[in-house]
Protein backbone atom coordinates (compact mmCIF):
# COMPACT_ATOMS: atom_id res chain seq x y z
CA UNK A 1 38.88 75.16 53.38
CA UNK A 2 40.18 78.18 55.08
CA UNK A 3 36.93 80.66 54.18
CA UNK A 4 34.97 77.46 56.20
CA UNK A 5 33.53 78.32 59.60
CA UNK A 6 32.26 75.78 62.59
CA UNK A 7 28.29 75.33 63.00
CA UNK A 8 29.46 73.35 65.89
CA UNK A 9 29.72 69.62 66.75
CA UNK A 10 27.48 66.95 65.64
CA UNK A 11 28.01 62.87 66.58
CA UNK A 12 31.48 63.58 67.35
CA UNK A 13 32.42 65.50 64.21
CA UNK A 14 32.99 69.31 63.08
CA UNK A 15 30.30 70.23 60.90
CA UNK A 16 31.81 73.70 58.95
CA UNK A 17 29.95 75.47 55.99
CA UNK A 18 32.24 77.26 53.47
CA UNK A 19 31.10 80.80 52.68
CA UNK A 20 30.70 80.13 49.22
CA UNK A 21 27.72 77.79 50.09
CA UNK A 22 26.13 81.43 50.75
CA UNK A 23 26.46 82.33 47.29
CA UNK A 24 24.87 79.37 46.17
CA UNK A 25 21.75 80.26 48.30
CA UNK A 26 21.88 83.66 47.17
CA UNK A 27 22.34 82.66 43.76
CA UNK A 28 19.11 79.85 43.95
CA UNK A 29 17.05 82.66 45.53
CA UNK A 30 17.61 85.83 43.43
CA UNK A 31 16.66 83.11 40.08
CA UNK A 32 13.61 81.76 41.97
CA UNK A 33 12.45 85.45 42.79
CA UNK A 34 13.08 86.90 39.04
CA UNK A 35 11.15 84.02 38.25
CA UNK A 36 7.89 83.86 40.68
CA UNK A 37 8.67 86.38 43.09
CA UNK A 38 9.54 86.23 46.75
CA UNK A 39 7.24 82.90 47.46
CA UNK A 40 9.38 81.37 45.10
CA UNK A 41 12.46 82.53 46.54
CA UNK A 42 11.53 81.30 49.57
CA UNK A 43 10.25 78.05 48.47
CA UNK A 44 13.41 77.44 46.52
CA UNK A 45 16.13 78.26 49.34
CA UNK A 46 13.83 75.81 51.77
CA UNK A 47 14.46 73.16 49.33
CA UNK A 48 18.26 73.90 48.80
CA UNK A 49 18.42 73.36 52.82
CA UNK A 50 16.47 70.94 53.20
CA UNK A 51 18.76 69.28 50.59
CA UNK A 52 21.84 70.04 52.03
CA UNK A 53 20.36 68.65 55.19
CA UNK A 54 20.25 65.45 53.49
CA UNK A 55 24.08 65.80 52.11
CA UNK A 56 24.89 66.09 56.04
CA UNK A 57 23.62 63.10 56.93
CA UNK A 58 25.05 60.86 53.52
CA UNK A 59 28.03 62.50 54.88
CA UNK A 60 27.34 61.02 58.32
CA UNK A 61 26.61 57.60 57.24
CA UNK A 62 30.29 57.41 56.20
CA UNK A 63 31.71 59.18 59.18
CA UNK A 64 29.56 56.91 61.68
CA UNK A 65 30.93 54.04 59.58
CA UNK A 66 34.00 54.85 59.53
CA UNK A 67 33.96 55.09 63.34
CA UNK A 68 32.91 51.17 63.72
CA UNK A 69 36.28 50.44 62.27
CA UNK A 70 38.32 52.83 64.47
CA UNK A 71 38.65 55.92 61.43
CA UNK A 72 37.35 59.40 62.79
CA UNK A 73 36.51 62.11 60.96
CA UNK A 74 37.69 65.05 62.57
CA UNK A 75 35.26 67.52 60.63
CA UNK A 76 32.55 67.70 57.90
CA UNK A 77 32.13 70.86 55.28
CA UNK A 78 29.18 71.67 53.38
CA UNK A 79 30.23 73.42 49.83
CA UNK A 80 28.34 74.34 46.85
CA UNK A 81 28.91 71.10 45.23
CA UNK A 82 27.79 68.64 48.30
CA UNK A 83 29.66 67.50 51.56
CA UNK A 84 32.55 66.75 52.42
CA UNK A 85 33.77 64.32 55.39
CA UNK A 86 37.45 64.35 56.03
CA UNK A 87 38.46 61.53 57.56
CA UNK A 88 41.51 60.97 59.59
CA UNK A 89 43.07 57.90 57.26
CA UNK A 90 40.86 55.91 55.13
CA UNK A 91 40.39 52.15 55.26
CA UNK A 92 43.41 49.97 54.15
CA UNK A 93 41.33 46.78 53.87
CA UNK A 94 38.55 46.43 51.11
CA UNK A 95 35.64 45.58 52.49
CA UNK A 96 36.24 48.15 55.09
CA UNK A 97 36.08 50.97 52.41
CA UNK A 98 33.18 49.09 50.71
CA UNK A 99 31.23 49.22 54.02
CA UNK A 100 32.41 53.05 54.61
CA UNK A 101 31.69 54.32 51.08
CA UNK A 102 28.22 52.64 50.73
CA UNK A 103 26.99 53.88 53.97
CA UNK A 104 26.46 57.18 52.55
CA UNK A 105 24.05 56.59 49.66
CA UNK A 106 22.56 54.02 51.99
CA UNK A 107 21.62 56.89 53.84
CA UNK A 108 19.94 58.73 50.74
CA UNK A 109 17.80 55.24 49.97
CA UNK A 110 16.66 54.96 53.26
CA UNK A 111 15.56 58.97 53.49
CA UNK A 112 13.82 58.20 49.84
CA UNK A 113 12.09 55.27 51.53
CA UNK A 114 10.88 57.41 54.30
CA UNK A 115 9.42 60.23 52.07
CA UNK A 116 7.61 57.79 50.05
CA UNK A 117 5.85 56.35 52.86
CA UNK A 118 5.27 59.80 53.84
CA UNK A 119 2.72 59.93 50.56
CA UNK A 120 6.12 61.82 48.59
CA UNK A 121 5.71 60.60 44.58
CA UNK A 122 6.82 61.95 41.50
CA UNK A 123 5.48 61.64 37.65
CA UNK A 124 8.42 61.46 35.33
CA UNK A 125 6.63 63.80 33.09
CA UNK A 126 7.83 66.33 36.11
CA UNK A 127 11.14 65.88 36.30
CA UNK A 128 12.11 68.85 33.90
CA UNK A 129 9.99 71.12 36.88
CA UNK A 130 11.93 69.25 39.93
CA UNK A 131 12.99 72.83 40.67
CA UNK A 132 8.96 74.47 40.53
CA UNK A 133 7.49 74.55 43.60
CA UNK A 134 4.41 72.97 42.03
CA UNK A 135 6.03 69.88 42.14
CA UNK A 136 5.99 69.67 46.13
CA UNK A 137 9.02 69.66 48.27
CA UNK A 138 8.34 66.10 49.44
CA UNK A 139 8.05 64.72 46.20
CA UNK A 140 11.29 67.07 45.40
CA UNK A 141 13.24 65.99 48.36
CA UNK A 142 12.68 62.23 47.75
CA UNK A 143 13.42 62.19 44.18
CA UNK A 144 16.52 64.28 44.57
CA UNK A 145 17.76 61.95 47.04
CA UNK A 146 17.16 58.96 44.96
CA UNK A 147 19.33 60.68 42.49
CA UNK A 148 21.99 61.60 44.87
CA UNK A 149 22.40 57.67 45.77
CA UNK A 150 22.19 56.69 42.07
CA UNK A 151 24.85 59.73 40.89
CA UNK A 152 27.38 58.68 44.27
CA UNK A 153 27.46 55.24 43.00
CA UNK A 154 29.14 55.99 39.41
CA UNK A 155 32.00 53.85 39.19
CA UNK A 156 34.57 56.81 39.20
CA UNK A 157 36.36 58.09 41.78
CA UNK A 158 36.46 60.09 44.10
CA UNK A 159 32.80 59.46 44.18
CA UNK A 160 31.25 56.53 46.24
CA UNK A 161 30.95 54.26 43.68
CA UNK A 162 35.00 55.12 42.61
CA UNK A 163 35.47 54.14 45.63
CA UNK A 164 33.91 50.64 45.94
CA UNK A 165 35.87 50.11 42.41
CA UNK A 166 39.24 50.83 44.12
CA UNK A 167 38.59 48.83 46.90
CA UNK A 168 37.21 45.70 44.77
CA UNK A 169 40.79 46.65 42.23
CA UNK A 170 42.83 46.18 45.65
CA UNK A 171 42.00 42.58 46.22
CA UNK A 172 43.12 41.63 42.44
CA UNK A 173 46.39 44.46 42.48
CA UNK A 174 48.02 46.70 44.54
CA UNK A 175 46.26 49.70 45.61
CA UNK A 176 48.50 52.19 44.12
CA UNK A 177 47.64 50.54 40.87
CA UNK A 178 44.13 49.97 41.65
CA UNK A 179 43.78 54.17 42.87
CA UNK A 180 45.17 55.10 39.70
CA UNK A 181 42.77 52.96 37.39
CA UNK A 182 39.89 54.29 39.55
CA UNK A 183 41.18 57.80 39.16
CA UNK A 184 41.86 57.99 35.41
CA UNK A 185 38.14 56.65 35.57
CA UNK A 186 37.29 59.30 37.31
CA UNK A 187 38.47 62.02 35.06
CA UNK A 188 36.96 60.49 32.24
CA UNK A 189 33.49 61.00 33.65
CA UNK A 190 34.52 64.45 34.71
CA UNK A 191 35.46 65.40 31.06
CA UNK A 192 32.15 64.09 30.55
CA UNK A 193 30.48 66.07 32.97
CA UNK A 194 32.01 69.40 31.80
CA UNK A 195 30.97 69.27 28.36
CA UNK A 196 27.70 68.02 29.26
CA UNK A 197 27.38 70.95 31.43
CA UNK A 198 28.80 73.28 29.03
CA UNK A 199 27.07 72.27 26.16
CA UNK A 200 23.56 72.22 28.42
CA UNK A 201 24.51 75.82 29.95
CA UNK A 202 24.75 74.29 33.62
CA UNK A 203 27.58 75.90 35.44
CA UNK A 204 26.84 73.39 39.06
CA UNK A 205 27.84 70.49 36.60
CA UNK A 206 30.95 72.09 35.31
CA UNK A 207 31.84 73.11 38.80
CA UNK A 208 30.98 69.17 40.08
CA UNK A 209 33.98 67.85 37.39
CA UNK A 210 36.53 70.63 38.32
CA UNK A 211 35.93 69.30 41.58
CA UNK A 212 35.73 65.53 40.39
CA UNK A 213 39.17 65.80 38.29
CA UNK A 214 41.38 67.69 41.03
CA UNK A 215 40.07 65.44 43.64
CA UNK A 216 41.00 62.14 41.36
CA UNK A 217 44.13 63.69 40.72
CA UNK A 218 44.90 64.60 44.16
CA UNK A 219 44.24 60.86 45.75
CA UNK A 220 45.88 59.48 43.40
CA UNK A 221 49.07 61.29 44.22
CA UNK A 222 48.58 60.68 48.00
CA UNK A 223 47.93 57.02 47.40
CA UNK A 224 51.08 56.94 45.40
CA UNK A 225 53.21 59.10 47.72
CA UNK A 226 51.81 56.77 50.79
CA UNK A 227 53.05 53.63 48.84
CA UNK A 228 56.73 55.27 48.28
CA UNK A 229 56.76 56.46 51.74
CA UNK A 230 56.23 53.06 53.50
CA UNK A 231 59.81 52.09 52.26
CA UNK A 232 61.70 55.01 53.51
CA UNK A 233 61.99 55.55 57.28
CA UNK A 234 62.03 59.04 58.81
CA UNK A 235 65.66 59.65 59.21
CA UNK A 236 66.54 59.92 55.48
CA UNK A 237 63.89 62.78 54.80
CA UNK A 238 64.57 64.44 58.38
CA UNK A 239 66.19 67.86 58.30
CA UNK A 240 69.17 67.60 60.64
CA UNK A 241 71.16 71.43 60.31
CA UNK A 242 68.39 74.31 61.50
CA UNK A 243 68.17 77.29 64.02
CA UNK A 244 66.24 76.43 67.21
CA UNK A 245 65.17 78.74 69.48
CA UNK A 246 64.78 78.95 73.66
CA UNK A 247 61.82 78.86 75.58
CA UNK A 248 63.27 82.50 77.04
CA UNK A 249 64.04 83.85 73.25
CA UNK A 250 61.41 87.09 72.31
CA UNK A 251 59.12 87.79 68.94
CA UNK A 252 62.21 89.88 67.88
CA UNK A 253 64.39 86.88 68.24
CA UNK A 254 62.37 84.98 66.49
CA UNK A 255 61.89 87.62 63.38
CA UNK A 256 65.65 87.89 63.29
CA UNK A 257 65.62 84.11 62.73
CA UNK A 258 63.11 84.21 59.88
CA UNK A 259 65.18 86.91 58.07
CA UNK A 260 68.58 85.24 58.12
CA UNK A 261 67.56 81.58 57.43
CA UNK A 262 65.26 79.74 54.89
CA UNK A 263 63.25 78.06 57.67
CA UNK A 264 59.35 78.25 57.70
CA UNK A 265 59.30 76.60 61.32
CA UNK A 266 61.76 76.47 64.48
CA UNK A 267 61.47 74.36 66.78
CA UNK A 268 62.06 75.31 70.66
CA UNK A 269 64.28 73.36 72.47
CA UNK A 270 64.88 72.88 76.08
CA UNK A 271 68.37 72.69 77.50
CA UNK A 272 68.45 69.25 77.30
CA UNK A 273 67.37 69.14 73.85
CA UNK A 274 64.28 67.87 74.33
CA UNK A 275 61.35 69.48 72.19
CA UNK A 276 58.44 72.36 73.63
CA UNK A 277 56.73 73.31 70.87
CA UNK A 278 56.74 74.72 67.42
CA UNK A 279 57.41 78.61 65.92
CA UNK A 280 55.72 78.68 62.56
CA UNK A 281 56.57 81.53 60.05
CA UNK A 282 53.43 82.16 59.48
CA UNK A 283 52.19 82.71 63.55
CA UNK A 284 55.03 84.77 63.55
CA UNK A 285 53.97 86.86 61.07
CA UNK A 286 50.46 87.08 62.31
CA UNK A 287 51.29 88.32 66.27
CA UNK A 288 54.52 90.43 64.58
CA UNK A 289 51.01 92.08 62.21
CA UNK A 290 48.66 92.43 65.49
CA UNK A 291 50.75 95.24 67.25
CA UNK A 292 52.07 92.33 69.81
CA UNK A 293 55.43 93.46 72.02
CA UNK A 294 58.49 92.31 70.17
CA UNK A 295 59.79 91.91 73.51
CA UNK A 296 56.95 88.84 74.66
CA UNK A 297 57.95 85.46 74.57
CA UNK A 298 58.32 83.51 71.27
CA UNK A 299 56.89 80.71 73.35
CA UNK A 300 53.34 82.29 73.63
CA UNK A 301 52.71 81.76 69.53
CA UNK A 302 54.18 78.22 69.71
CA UNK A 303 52.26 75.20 69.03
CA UNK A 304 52.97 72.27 71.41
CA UNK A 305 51.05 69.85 69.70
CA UNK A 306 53.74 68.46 67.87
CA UNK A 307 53.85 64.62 66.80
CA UNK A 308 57.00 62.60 67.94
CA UNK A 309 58.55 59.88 65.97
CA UNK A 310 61.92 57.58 66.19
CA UNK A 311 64.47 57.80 63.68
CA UNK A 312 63.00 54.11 62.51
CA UNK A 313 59.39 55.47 61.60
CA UNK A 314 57.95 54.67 58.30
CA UNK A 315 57.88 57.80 56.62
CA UNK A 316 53.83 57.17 55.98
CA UNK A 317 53.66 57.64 60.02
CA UNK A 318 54.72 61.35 59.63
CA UNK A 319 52.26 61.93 56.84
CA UNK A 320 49.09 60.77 59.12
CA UNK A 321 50.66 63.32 61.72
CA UNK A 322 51.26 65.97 58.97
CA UNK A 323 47.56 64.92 57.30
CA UNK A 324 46.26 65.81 61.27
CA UNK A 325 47.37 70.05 60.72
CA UNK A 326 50.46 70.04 62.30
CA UNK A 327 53.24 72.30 60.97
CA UNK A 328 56.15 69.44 61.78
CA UNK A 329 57.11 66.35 62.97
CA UNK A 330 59.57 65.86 65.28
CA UNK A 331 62.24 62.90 65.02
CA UNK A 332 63.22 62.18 68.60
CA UNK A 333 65.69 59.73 70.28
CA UNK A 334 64.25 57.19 73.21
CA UNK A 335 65.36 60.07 75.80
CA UNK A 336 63.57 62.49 73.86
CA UNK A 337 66.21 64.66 72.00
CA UNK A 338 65.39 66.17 69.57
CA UNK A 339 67.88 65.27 66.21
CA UNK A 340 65.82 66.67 63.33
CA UNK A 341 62.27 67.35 62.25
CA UNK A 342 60.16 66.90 58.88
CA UNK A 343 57.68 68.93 57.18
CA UNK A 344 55.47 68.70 53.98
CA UNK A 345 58.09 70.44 51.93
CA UNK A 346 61.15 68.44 52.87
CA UNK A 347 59.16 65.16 52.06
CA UNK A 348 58.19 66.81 48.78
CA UNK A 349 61.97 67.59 47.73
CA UNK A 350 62.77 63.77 49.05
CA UNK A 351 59.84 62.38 46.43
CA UNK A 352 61.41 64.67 43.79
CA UNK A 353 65.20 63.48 44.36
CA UNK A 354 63.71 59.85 44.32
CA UNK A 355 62.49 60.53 40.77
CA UNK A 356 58.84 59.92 42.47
């Protein structure tokens, strides 16, 4: 998601575009004008956003769902393949993700409802020309969305329909168990889908299962990790020995710091202890590359949004904060010293010593 930029905000959410959703417009347009010529180009890239305009708002149906039950969704990202809504958790009770995961083919129905009482019809004899701009972009628009609803709701995840099978799994089993029987179902379809689009010479299909068999894969690990995690408390995974830095200590401080430890983040510390922000390697690296004085504050790359937890915290409350962007979490005392911090890499080396 980092070559994504912001369109701006929409019903409370980010909506990005990632550049690569540029080369799928150039891509649609130079075949359309080989084909018919610039009308056709421009025919066929009015359809593509036109459809895309209808994978923002599937992906809003979940997002305004998922607000009724207290879940934002921080931002939305339109790729080649579709939309994506990241949402901040997702549902832990069933119905809950039923509701949330229906909402956004719901959304496709009820735009195919409105085109067709907008006169939009289509013959199935002209299916194989859906992308001809003979067909009409009403009649386009509705049937594509009618297949957008009907291809969401395959029982695999991490699609829609996976979804409303892991959540109906999780009131018969657990819903580690339940994630990983929706996943493997998952990657079954997406072998499917790659050698259907490899034998049929349609790269968008291959590219939809990568997508679909990483993305299984990925929540099934999360669900998993989230299920160990709840057992262990922040202390155990907390690293307790690192170099801290002062609020008065400079850049070159700081890169001296970098060189002669294995730390990827210091934390600042007052002289009470108590936490002011965060020095990341990596905004280090990026003000020590822009010409700033080595002799400015470390404290004016630091990030002071930094979560707080007790030493009690389930260890699934410093993934949420982790989950949220931020480089640490800190593991405070009631007073607000600061005894140790966690990041993604220390709770990584905890799941491996667990034999996780």
């Amino acid at each position: 998601m980092a070559w994504s930029f912001s369109l701006g905000r929409l019903l409370g959410s980010e909506l990005r575009v990632h550049v690569t959703f540029f080369v799928l417009l150039a891509w649609v347009g130079f075949a359309a004008y080989s084909n018919g010529g610039l009308p056709a180009a421009i025919d066929n890239i009015l359809f593509v956003l036109a459809l895309f305009a209808c994978v923002v708002a599937h992906e809003f149906g979940h997002a305004l769902m998922a607000r009724r039950f207290g879940i934002r969704t921080p931002d939305i990202t339109l790729l080649p393949i579709g939309g994506l809504a990241r949402l901040e958790r997702m549902p832990e009770k069933p119905m809950q993700e039923v509701w949330v995961a229906l909402a956004g083919p719901a959304v496709n129905i009820a735009i195919w409802a409105a085109f067709v009482v907008l006169g939009a019809g289509i013959q199935l004899g002209s299916l194989a020309q859906i992308d001809s701009a003979g067909t009409g972009l009403l009649n386009r628009l509705a049937y594509v969305n009618l297949l957008l609803a009907a291809f969401n709701m395959i029982p695999a995840f991490p699609m829609d329909g996976g979804r409303v099978f892991r959540a109906l799994l999780c009131m018969k089993m657990e819903r580690a168990k339940a994630t990983r029987i929706a996943a493997t179902a998952g990657q079954v379809v997406a072998v499917g889908l790659g050698f259907l689009g490899l034998t049929s010479g349609n790269p968008v299909l291959v590219l939809i299962a990568v997508f679909v068999f990483i993305a299984a894969n990925a929540e099934n690990q999360d669900v998993a990790l989230r299920s160990v995690t709840r057992r262990v408390k922040a202390r155990d995974a907390m690293i307790t020995e690192f170099k801290a830095l002062s609020p008065d200590d400079t850049l070159a401080t700081a890169a001296q710091a970098v060189i002669h430890t294995t730390q990827h983040e210091f934390p600042v510390l007052a002289q009470d202890g108590g936490l002011v922000g965060f020095v990341s390697r990596d905004r280090l690296f990026a003000a020590l590359a822009s010409d700033q004085p080595r002799s400015e504050s470390a404290a004016s790359v630091m990030d002071t949004n930094i979560p707080k937890v007790g030493p009690t915290s389930g260890l699934d409350q410093v993934l949420n904060g982790l989950h949220k962007g931020a480089p640490a979490i800190a593991v405070c005392t009631r007073s607000g010293h600061m005894v140790g911090y966690i990041t993604r890499e220390n709770i990584g080396e905890l799941m491996v010593i667990q034999g996780r």
